[in-house]
C-alpha atoms as a PDB file:
ATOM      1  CA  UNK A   1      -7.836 -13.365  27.828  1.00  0.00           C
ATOM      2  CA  UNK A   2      -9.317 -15.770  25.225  1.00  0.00           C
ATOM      3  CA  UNK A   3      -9.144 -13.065  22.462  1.00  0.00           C
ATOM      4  CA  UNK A   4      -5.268 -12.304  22.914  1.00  0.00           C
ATOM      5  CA  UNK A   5      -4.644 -16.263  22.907  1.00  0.00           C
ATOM      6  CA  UNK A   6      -5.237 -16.191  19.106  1.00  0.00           C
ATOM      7  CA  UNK A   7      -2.026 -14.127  18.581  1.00  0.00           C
ATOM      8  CA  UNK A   8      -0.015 -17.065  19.888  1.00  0.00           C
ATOM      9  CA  UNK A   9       1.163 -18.202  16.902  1.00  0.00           C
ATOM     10  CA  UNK A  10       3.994 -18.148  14.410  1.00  0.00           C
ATOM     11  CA  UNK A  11       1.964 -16.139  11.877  1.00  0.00           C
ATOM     12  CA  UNK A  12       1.798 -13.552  13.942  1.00  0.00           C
ATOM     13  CA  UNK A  13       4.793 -11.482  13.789  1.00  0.00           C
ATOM     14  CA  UNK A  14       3.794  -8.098  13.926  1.00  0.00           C
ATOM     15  CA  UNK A  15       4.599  -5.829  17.144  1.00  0.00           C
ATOM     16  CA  UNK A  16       2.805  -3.133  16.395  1.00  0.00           C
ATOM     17  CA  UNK A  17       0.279  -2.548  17.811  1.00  0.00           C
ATOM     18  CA  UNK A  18       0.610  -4.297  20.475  1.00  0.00           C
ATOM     19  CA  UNK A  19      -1.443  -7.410  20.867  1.00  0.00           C
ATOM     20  CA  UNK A  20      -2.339  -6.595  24.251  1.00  0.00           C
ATOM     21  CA  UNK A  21      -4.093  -3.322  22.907  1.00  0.00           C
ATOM     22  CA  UNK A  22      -5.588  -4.827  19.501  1.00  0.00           C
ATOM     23  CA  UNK A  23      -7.389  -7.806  22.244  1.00  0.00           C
ATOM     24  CA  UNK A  24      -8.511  -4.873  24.197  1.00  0.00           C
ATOM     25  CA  UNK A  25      -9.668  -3.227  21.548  1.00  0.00           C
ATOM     26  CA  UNK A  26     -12.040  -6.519  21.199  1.00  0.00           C
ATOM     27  CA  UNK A  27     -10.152  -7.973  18.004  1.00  0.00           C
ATOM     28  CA  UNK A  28      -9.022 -11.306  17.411  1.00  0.00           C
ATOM     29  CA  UNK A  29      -6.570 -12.972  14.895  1.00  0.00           C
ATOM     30  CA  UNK A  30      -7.643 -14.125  11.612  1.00  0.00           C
ATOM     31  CA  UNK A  31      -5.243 -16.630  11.100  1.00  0.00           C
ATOM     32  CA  UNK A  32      -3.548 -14.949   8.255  1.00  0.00           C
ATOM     33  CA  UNK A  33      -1.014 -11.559   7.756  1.00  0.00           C
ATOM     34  CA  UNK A  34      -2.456  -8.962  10.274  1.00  0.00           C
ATOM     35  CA  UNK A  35      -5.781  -9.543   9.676  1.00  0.00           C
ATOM     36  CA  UNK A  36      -8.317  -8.951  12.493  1.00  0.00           C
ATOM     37  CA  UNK A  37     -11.607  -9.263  13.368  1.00  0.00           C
ATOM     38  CA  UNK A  38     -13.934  -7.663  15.930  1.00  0.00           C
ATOM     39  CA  UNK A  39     -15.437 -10.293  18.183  1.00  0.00           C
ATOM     40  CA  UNK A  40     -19.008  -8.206  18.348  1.00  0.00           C
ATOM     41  CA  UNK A  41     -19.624  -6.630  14.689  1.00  0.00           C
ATOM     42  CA  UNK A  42     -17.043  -9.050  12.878  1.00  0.00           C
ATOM     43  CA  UNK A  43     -15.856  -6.500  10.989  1.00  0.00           C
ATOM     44  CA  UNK A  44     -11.890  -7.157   9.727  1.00  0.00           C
ATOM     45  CA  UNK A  45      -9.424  -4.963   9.655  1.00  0.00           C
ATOM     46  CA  UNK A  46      -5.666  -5.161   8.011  1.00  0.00           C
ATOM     47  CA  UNK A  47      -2.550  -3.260   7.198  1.00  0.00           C
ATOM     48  CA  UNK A  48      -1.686  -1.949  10.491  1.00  0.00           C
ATOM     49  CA  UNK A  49       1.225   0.610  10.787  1.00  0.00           C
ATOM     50  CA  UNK A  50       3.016   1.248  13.960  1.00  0.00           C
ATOM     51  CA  UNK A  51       1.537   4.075  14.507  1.00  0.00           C
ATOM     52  CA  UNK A  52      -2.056   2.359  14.718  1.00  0.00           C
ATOM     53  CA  UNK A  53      -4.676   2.494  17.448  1.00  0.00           C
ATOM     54  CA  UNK A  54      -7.028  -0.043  16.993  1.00  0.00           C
ATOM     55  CA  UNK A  55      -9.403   1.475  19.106  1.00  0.00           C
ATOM     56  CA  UNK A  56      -9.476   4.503  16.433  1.00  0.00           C
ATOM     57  CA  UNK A  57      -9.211   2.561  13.613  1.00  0.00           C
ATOM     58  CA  UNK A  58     -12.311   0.745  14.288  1.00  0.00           C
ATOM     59  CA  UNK A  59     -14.581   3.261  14.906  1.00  0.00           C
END
């Protein structure tokens, strides 16, 4: 998956959530801290806690 490819890198250091579920959830990495972006609206989100669904947080 294209999408969770952009995780694979040493700024990304966060383990939760997963990256698996934040790709799934159609978000991509912004290149800096845990910043994310949707891949359809390109909306951004940040400041993810480990108890974070990023399916629910972007709706």
């Amino acid at each position: 998956m294209e999408r969770q490819e952009t995780f694979n890198s040493n700024a990304w250091t966060y383990t939760s959530p997963t990256v698996h579920d934040l790709a799934e959830a159609g978000f991509f990495y912004a290149g800096y801290e845990n910043v994310v972006i949707c891949f359809y609206c390109g909306g951004s989100l940040k400041r993810w806690g480990a108890n974070d669904n990023p399916t629910i947080e972007h709706c």
